[in-house]
N, C-alpha and C. Protein backbone atom coordinates (compact mmCIF):
# COMPACT_ATOMS: atom_id res chain seq x y z
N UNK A 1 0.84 -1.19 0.00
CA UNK A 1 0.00 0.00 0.00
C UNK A 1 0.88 1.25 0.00
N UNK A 2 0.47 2.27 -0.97
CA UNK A 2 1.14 3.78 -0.95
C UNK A 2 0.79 4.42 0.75
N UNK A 3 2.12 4.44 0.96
CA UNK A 3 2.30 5.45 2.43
C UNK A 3 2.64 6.77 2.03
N UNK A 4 2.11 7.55 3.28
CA UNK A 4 2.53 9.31 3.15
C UNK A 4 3.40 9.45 4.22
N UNK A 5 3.99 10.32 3.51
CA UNK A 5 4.91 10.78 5.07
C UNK A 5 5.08 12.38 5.05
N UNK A 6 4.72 13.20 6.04
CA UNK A 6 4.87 14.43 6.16
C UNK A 6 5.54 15.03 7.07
N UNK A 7 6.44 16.16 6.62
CA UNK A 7 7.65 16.52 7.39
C UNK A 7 7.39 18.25 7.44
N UNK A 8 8.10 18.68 7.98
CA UNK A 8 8.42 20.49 7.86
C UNK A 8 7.85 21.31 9.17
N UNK A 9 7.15 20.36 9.83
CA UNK A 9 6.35 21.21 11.40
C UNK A 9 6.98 22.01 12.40
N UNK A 10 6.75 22.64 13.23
CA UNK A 10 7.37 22.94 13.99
C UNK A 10 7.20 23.90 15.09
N UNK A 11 7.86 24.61 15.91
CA UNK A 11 7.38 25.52 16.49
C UNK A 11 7.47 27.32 16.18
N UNK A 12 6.97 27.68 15.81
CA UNK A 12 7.02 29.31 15.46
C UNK A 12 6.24 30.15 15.89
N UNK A 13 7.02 31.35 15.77
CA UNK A 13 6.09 32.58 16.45
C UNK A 13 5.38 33.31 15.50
N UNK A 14 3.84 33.71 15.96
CA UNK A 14 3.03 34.37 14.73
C UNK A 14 3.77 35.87 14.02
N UNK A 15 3.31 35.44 12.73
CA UNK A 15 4.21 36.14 11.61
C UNK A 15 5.06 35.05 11.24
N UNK A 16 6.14 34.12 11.64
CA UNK A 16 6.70 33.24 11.31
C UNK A 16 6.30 32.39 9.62
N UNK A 17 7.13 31.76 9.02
CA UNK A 17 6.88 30.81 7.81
C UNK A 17 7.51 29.83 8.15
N UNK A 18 6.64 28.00 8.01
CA UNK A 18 7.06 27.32 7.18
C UNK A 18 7.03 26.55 6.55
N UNK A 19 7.70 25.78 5.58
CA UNK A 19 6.93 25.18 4.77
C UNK A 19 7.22 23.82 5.27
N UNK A 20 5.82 23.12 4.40
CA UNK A 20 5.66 21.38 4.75
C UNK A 20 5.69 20.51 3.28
N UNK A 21 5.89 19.19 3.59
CA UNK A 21 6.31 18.40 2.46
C UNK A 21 5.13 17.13 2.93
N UNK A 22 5.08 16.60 1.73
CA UNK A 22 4.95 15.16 1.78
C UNK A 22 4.80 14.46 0.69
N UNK A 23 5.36 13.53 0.77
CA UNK A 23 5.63 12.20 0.00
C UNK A 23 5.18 10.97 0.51
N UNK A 24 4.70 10.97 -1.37
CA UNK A 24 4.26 9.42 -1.12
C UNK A 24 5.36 8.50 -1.96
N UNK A 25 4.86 7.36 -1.12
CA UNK A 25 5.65 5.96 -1.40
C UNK A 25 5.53 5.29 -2.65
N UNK A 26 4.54 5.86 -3.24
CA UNK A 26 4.23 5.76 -5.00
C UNK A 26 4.15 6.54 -5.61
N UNK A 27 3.44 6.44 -6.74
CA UNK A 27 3.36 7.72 -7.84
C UNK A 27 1.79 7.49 -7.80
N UNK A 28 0.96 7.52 -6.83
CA UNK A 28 -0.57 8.12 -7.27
C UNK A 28 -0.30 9.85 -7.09
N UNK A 29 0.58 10.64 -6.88
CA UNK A 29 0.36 11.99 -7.04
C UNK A 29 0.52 12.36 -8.43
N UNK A 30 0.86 11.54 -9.24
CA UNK A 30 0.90 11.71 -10.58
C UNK A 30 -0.85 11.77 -11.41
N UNK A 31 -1.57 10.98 -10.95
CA UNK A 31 -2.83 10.70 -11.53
C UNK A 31 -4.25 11.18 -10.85
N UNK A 32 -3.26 11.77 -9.68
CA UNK A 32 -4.64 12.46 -8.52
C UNK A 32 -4.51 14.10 -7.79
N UNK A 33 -5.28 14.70 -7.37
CA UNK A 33 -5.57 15.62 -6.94
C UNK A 33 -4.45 15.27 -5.65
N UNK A 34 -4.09 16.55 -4.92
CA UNK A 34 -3.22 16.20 -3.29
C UNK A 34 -4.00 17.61 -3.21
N UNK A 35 -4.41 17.13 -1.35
CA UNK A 35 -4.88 18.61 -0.54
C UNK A 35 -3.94 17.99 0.91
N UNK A 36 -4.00 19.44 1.22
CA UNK A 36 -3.47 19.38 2.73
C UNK A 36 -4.09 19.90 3.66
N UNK A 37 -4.22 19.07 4.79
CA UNK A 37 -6.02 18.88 5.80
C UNK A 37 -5.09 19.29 6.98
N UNK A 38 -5.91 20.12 8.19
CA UNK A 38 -5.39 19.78 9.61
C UNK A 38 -6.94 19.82 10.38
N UNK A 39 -5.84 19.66 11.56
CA UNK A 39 -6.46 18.91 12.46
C UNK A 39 -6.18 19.79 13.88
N UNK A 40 -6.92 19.99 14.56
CA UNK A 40 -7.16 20.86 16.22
C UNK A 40 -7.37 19.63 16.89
N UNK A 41 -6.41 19.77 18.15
CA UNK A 41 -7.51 18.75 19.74
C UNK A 41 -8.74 19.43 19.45
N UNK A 42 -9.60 18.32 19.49
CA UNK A 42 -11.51 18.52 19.76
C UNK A 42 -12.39 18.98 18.21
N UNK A 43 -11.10 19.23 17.10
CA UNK A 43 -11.97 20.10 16.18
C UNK A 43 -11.76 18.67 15.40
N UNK A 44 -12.95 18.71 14.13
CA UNK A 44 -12.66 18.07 13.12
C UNK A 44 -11.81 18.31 11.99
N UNK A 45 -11.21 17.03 11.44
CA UNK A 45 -9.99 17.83 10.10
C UNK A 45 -10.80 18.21 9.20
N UNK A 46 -9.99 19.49 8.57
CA UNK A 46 -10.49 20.37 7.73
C UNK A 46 -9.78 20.59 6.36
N UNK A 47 -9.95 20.69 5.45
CA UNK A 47 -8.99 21.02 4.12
C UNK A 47 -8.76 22.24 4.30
N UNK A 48 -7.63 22.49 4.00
CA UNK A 48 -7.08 23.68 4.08
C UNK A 48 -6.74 24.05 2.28
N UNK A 49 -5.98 23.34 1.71
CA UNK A 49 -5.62 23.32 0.46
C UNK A 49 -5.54 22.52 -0.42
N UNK A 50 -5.67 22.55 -1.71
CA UNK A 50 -5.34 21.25 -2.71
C UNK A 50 -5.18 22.03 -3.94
N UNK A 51 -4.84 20.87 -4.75
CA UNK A 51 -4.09 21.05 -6.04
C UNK A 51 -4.23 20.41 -6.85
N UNK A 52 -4.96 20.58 -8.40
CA UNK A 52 -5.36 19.00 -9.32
C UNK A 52 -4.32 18.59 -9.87
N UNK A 53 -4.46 17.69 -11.02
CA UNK A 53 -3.20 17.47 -11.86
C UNK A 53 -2.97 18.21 -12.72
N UNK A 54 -4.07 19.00 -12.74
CA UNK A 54 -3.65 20.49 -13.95
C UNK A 54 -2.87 21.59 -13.35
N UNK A 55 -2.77 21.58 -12.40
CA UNK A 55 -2.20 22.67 -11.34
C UNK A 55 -3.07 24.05 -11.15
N UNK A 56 -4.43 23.36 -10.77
CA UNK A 56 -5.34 24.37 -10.56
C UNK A 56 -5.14 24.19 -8.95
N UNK A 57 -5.57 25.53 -7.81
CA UNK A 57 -5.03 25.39 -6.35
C UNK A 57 -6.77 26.12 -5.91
N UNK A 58 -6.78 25.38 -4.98
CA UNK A 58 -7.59 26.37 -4.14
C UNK A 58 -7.52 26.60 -2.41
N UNK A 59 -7.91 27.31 -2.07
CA UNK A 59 -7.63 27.46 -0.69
C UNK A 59 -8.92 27.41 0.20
N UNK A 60 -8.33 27.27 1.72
CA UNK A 60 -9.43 27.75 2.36
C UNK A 60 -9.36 28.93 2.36
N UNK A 61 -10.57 29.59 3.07
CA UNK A 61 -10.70 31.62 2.65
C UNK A 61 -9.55 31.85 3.84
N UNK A 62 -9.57 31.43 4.84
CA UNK A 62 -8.94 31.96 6.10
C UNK A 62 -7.21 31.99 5.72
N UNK A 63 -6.82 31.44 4.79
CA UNK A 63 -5.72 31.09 4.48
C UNK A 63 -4.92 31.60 2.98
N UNK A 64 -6.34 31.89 2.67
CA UNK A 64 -5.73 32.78 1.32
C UNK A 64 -4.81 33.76 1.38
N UNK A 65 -3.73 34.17 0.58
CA UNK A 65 -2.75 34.79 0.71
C UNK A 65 -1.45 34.60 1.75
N UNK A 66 -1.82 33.78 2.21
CA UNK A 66 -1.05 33.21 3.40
C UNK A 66 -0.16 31.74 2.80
N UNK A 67 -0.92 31.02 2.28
CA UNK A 67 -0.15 29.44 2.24
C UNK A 67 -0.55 29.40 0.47
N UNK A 68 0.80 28.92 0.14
CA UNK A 68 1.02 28.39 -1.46
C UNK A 68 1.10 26.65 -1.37
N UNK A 69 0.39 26.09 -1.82
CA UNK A 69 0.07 24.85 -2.35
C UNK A 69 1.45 24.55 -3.68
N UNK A 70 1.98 23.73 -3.59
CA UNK A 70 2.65 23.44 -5.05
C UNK A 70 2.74 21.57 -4.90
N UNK A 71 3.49 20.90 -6.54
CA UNK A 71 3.88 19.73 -6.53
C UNK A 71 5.25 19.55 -7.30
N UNK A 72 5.69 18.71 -6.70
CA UNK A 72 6.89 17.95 -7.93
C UNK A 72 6.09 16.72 -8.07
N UNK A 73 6.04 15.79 -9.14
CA UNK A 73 5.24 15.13 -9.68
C UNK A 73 6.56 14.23 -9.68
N UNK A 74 7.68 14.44 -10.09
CA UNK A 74 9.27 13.73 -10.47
C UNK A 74 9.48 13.44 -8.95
N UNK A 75 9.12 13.79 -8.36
CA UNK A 75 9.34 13.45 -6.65
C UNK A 75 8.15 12.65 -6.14
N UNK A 76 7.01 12.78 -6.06
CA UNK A 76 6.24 11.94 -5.87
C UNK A 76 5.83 13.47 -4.54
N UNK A 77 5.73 14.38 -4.50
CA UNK A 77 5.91 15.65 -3.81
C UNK A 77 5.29 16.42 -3.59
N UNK A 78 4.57 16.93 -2.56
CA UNK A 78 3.39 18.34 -2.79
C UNK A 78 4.10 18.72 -1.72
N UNK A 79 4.02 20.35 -1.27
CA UNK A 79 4.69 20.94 -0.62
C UNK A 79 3.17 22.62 -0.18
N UNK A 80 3.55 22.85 1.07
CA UNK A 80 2.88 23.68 1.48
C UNK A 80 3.50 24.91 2.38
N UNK A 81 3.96 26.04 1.30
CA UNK A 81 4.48 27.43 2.25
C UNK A 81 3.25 27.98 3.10
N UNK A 82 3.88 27.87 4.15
CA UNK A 82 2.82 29.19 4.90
C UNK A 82 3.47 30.02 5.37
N UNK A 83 3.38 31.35 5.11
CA UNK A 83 3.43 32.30 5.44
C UNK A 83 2.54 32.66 6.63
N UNK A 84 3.23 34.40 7.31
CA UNK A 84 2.75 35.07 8.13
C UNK A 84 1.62 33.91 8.85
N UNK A 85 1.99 33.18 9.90
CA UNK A 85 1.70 32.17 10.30
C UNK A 85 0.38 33.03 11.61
N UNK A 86 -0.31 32.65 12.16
CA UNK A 86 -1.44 32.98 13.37
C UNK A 86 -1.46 32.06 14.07
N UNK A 87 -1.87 32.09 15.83
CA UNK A 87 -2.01 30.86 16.78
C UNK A 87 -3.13 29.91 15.79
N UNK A 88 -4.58 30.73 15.05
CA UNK A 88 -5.21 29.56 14.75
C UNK A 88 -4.96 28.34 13.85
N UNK A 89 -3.34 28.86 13.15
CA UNK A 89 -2.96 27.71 12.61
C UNK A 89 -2.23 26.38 13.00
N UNK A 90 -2.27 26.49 14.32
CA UNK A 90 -2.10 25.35 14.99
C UNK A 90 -2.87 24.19 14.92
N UNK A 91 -2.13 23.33 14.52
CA UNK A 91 -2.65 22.25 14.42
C UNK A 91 -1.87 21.12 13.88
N UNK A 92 -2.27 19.58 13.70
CA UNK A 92 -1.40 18.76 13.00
C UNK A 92 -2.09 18.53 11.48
N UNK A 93 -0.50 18.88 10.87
CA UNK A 93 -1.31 18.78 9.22
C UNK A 93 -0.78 17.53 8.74
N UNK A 94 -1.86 17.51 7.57
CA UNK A 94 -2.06 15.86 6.90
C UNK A 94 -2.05 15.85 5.17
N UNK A 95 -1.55 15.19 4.77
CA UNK A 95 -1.52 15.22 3.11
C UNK A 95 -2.44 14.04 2.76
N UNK A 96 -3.02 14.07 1.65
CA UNK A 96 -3.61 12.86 0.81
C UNK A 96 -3.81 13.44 -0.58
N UNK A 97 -4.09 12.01 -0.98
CA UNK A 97 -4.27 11.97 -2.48
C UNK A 97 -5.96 12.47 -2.92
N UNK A 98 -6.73 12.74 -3.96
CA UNK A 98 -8.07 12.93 -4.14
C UNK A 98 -8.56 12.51 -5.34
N UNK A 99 -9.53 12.13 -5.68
CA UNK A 99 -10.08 11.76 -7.02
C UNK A 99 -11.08 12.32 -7.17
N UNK A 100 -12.66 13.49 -7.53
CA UNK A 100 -13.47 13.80 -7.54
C UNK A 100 -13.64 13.81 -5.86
N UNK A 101 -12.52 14.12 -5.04
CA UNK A 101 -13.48 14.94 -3.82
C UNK A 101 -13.55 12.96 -2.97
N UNK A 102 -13.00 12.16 -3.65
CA UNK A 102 -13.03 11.53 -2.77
C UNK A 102 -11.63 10.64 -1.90
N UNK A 103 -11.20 10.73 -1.02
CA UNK A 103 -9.63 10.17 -0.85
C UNK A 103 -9.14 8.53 -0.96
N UNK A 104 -8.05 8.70 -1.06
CA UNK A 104 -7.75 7.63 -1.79
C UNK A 104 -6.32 6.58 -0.95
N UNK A 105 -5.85 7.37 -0.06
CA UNK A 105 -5.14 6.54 0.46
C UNK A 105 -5.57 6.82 2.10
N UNK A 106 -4.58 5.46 3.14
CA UNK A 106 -4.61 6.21 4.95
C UNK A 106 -4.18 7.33 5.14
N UNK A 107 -4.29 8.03 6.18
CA UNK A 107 -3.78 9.18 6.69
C UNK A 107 -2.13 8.59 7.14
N UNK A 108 -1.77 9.96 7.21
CA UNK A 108 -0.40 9.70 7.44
C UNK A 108 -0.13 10.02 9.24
N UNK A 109 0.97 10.23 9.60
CA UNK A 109 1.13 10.52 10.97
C UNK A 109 0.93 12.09 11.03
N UNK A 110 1.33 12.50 10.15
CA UNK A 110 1.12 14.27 9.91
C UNK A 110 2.23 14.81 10.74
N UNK A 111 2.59 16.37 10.70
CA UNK A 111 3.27 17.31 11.11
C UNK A 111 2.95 17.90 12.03
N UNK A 112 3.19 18.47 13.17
CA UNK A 112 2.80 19.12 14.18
C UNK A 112 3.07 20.80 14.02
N UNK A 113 2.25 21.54 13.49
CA UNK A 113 2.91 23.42 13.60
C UNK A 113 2.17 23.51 14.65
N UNK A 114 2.69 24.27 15.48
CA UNK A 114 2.30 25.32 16.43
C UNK A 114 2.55 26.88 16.60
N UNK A 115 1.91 27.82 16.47
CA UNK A 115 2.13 29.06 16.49
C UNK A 115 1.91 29.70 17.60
N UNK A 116 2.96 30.44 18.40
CA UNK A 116 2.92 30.78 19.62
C UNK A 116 3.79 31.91 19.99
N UNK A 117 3.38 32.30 20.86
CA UNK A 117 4.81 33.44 21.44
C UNK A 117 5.67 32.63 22.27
């Protein structure tokens, strides 16, 4: 089975950037949509961003102008800058694959950001 693995988390202070990665263990990012979801203690995961195979992006609103979505496709690779970072972006983020809105592989262990003073 294709595994994810996501890296780049960390601890920063608001205003802070940084960016996150993940890779998969195959090449379904070649033939599928990738979004990147988080997750709050107590809240449900949420999409934050994604990206088709055409390299169309969309965001959540709260996040617009803030976080760039991209892929390497030769890497097996999607990658997520965030910028000018806020406490509410705390959370653990998660990558997957998508097909019409529906997912396609397990969750991964995800990244931990925290934004804090």
């Amino acid at each position: 089975q294709v595994q994810l693995v996501e890296s780049g988390g960390g601890l920063v202070q608001p205003g802070g950037s940084l960016r996150l990665s993940c890779t998969a263990s195959g090449r379904i990012f070649s033939i599928s949509g990738v979004g990147w979801y988080r997750q709050a203690p107590g809240k449900q995961r949420e999409l934050v961003a994604d990206i088709t195979t055409d390299g169309v992006t969309n965001y959540k609103d709260s996040v617009k102008g803030r976080f760039d979505i991209s892929r390497d496709s030769t890497k097996n690779t999607v990658y997520l800058q965030m910028n000018n970072l806020k406490p509410d972006d705390t959370a653990v983020y998660y990558c997957n694959a998508a097909i019409h809105g529906i997912l396609q592989l397990n969750w991964g262990q995800g990244t931990q950001v925290t934004v804090s003073s």
